[in-house]
Structures are given as structure tokens and as C-alpha cells.
Protein backbone atom coordinates (compact mmCIF):
# COMPACT_ATOMS: atom_id res chain seq x y z
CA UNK A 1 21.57 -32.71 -71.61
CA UNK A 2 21.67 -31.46 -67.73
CA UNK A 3 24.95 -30.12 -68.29
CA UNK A 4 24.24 -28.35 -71.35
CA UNK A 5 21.16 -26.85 -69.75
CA UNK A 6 23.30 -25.83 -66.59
CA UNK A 7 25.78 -24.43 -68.72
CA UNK A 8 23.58 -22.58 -70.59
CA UNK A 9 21.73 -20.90 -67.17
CA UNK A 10 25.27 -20.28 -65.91
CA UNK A 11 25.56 -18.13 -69.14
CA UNK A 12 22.94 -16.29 -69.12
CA UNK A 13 23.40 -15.29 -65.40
CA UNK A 14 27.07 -14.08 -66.14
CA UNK A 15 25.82 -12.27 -69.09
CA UNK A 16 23.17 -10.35 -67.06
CA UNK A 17 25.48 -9.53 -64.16
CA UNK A 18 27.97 -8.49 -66.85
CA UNK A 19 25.21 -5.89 -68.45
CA UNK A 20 24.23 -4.75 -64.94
CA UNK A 21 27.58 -4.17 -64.14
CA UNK A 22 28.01 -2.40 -67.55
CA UNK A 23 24.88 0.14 -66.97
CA UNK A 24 26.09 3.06 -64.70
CA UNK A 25 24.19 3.43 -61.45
CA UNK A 26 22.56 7.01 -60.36
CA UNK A 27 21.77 7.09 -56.65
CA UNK A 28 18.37 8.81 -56.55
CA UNK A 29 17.01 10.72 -53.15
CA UNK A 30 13.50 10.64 -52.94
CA UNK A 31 11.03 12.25 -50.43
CA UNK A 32 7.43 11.97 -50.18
CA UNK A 33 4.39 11.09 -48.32
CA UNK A 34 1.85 8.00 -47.81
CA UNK A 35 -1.41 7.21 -45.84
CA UNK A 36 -3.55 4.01 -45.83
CA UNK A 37 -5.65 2.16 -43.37
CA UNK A 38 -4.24 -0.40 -40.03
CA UNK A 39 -5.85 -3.28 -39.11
CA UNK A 40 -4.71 -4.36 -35.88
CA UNK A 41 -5.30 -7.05 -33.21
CA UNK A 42 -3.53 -7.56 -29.41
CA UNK A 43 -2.19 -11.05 -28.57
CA UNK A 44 -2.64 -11.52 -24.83
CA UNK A 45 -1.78 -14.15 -22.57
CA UNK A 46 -4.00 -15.42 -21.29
CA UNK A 47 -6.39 -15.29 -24.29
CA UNK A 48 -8.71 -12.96 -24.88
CA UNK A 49 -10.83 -13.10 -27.80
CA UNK A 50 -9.96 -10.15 -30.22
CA UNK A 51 -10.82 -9.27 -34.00
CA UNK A 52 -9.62 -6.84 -36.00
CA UNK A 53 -9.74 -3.28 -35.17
CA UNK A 54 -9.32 -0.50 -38.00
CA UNK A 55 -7.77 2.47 -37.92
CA UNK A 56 -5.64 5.23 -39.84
CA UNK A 57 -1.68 5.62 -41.11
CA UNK A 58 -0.11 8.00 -42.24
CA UNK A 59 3.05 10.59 -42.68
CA UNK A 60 5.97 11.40 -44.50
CA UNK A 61 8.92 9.33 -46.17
CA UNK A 62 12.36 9.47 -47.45
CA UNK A 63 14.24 7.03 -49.71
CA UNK A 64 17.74 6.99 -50.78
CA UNK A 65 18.85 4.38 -53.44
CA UNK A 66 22.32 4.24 -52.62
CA UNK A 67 23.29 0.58 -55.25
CA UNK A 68 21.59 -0.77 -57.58
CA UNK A 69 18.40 -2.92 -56.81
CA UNK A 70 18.77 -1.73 -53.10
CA UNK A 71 18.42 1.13 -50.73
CA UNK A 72 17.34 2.86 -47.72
CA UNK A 73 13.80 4.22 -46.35
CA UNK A 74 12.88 6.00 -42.99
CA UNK A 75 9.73 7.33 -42.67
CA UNK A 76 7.99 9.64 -39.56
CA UNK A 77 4.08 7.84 -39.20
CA UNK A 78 1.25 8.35 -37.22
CA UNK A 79 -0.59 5.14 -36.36
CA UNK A 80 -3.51 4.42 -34.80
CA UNK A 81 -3.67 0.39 -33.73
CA UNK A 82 -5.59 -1.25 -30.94
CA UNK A 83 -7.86 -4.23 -30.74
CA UNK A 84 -11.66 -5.01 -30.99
CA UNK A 85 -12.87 -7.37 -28.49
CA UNK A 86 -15.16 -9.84 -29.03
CA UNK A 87 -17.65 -11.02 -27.02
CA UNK A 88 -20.60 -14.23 -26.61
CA UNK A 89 -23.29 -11.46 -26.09
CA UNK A 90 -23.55 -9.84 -29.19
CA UNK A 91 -24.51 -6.71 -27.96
CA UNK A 92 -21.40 -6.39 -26.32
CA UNK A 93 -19.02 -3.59 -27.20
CA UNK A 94 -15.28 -3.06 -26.36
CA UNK A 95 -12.46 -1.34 -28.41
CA UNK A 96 -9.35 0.23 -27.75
CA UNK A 97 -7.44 2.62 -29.68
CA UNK A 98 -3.98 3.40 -28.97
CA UNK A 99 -2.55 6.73 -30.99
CA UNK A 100 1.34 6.08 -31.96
CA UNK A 101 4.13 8.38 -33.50
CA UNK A 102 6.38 6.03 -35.22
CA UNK A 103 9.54 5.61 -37.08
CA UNK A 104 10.51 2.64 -39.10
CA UNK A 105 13.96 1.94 -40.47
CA UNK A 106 13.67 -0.10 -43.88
CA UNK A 107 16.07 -1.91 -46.32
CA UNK A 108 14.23 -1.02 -49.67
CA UNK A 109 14.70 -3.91 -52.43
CA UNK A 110 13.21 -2.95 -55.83
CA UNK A 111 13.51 -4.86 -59.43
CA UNK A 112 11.95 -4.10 -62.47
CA UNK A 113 12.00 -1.53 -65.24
CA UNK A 114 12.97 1.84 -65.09
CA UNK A 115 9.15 2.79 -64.69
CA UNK A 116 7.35 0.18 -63.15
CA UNK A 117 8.87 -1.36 -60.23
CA UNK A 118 8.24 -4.11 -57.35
CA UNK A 119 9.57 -3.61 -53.82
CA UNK A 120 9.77 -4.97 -50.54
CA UNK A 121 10.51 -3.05 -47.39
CA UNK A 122 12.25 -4.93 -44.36
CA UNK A 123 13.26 -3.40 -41.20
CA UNK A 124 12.86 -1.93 -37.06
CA UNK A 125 10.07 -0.06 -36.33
CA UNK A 126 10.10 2.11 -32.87
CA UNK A 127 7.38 3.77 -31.69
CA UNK A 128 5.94 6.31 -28.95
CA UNK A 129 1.94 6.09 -27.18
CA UNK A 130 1.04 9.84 -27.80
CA UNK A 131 -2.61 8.66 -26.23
CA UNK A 132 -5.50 5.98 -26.25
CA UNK A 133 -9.13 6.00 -25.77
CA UNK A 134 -11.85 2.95 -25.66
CA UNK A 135 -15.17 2.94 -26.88
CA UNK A 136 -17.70 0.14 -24.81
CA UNK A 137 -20.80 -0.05 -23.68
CA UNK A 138 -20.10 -2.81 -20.84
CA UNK A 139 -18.93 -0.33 -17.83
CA UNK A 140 -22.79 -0.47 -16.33
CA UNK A 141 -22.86 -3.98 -16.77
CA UNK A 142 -21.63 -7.13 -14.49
CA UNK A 143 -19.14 -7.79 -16.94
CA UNK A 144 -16.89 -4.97 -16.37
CA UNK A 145 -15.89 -6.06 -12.83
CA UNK A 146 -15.93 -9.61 -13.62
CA UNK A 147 -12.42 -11.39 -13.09
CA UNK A 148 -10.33 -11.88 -15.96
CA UNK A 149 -11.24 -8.57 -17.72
CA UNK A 150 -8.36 -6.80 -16.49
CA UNK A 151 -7.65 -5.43 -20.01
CA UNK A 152 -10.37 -3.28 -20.11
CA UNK A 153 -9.69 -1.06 -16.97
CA UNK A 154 -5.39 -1.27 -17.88
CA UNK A 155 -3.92 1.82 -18.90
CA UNK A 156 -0.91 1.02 -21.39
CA UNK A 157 2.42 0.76 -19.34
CA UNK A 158 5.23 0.30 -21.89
CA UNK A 159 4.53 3.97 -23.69
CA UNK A 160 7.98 2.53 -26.36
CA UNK A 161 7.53 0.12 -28.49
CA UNK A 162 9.09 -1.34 -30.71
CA UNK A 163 8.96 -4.39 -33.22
CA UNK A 164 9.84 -5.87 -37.17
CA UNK A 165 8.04 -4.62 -39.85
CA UNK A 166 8.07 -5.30 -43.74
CA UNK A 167 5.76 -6.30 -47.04
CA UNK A 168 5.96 -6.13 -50.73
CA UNK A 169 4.85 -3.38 -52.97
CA UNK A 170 4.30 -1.89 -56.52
CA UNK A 171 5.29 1.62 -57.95
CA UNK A 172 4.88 3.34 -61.05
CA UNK A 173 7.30 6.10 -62.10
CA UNK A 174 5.48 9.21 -63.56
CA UNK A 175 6.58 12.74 -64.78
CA UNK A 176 5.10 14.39 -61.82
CA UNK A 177 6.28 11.99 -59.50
CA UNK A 178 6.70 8.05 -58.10
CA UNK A 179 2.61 6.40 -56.97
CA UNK A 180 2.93 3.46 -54.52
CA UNK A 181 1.02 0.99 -52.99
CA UNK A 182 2.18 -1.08 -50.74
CA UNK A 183 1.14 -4.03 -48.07
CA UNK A 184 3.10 -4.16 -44.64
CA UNK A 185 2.54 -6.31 -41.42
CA UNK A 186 4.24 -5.28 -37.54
CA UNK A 187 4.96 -8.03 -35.03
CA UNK A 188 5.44 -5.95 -32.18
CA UNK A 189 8.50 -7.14 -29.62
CA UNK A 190 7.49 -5.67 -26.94
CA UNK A 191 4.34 -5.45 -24.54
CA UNK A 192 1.67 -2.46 -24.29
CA UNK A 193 1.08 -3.76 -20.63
CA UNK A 194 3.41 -4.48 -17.77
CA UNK A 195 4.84 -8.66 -17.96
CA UNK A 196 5.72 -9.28 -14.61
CA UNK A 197 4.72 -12.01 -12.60
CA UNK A 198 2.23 -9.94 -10.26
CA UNK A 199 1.01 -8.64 -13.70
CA UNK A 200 -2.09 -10.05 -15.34
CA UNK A 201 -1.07 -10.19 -18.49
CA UNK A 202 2.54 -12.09 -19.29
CA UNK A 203 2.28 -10.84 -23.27
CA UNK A 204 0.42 -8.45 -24.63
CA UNK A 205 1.61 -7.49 -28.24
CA UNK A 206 0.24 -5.78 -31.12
CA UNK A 207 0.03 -7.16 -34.52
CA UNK A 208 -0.53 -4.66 -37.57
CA UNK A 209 -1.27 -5.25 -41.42
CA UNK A 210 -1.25 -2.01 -43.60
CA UNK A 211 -2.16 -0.95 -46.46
CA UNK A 212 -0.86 2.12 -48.11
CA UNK A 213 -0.60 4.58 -50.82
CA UNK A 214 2.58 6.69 -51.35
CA UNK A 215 4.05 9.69 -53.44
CA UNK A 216 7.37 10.09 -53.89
CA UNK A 217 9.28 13.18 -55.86
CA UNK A 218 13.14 13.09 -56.57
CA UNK A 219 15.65 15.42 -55.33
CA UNK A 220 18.11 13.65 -57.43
């Protein structure tokens, strides 16, 4: 009975690589746009308490499907991550925004029909600090020269970054173009502060989740 069943799956795998390789592939070229919303956090060590902080995505896209099931996205982004820190006194405010350019480099996987589809994206991400700004309401306060807030009067050192990105997605196929939408998370490699031994922070990395909407139109 196993056998037969095995048999039978072996079958019906060699039949459907058979059709697929039957069905001519067309590359398609696609180039487009998306925006969505960040929500980001810092990991720093030593801890600091953080929460999410939101903030804005968005840019444009291109896509070539060079084989079937498979292909290639880079896309130009600007990003806004940060963190929001979190305090015992409630009334406490602290939140840093860092302003990115960025350019990831993706694998695109996509199966499905020929109209609706589900994706993932894997891939690099490198990016440049264009600028930051805070927003508190400590700097009058005790707190702000306190030891171990360091973090709050650091400028970021390390203006490249760079990290892995990827997340899974849906997109519909239209007759005035390709919709998206699509969840990603960044787990940044690198530090936005200096990590030597004289600095105060050994790690500080960013950590992103996204969520975005994209349009795509063919060129071919």
C-alpha cells in the first residue's frame, strides 16, 4: 500500500514537471512603485527598553522574471526607521527617527495562476542615513544627563548600513496593471552607533517589519 501510494506521488510529480516543462516560458520586465508603513525598534547592548516606532516606506521597483517560478527585484526606497523609547515615568517621551535611502537586492519566488499569485522576496538590503531627528521632552529633566542614557545625546556613526531582508506576499494581475501587498522584516548587520570598546554601546541594530502596497506595469 506505501509503495503504491509512493509510486503514485512520484507520478504525479513527473507528470507536473513534464507539463511545466511543456508550457513555454515568457520572461516578463516589470516596473512599478510601492509605499506602506515601517515599524521599527533598535537592539542595544546594553538594554534599553524600546517599542515600536512607526514610520513611512516608499519608492520605486523593478522586476525581471527571468525562469519560470523565479526572478529578480531591485527596488530604490526611502525609509524612515528609528526606535521609541520607553520609559517607568509615563510622561516620559523619547523617539528617534533616522531618514534612509535604500536599495534592496531580492530573489523573487512566485507560484500560482497566471492572475493571482503568491511571492516571497529574499535578499541584501544596503542603505545610506540621509538625516535623523528626535522628538523628547526629557532634555530639562535629570534624566537626560543621567548615566546610561548615552543613546539619547549619540549622533548615528555608521551613516551605511546594511542587512537581510525578505517576507511573503500576494498579487493580483489586472488589465491596467499588477496590485501587491506584501509583508517584509530587516535584521540589520551592522550598527547605527560606533562598537568599539571605548564605545557605549557594543550593538546597536535596527530591526524593521513592513508592510506594503505595490503597482507594477509590464514592459514585456
Amino acid at each position: 500500500m506505501k509503495k503504491g501510494i509512493l509510486f503514485i506521488l512520484l507520478m504525479w510529480l513527473c507528470s507536473c514537471f513534464s507539463l511545466d516543462a511543456q508550457t513555454p516560458f515568457k520572461q516578463e520586465l516589470l516596473i512599478g512603485a510601492s509605499f506602506g508603513t515601517n515599524f521599527s525598534s533598535v537592539s542595544f547592548a546594553p538594554k534599553v527598553k524600546t517599542k515600536q516606532l512607526m514610520g513611512y516606506i516608499g519608492g520605486a521597483m523593478i522586476r525581471w522574471n527571468t525562469e519560470n517560478h523565479i526572478g529578480i527585484q531591485a527596488e530604490l526606497n526611502y525609509s524612515q526607521n528609528g526606535w521609541d523609547e520607553e520609559f517607568e515615568n509615563t510622561d516620559y517621551k523619547y523617539t528617534r527617527t533616522i531618514n534612509n535611502l535604500e536599495l534592496p537586492f531580492l530573489t523573487h519566488f512566485y507560484f500560482g495562476g497566471k492572475r493571482a499569485r503568491f511571492f516571497i522576496n529574499l535578499g541584501p538590503k544596503i542603505g545610506y542615513v540621509l538625516s535623523e531627528n528626535s522628538s523628547e521632552n526629557i532634555r530639562e529633566t535629570d534624566f537626560w544627563d543621567s548615566e546610561g542614557n548615552e543613546q539619547h545625546t549619540l549622533d548615528v556613526k555608521n551613516k551605511f548600513a546594511w542587512g537581510l531582508c525578505g517576507g511573503p506576499g500576494f498579487e493580483l494581475k489586472t488589465g491596467v496593471g499588477t496590485f501587491s501587498l506584501e509583508g517584509r522584516y530587516y535584521y540589520a548587520l551592522g550598527d547605527i552607533f560606533g562598537n568599539r570598546k571605548e564605545d557605549p554601546f557594543p550593538k546597536s541594530s535596527s530591526q524593521v517589519f513592513s508592510i506594503k502596497l505595490g503597482y507594477l506595469i509590464p514592459i514585456f
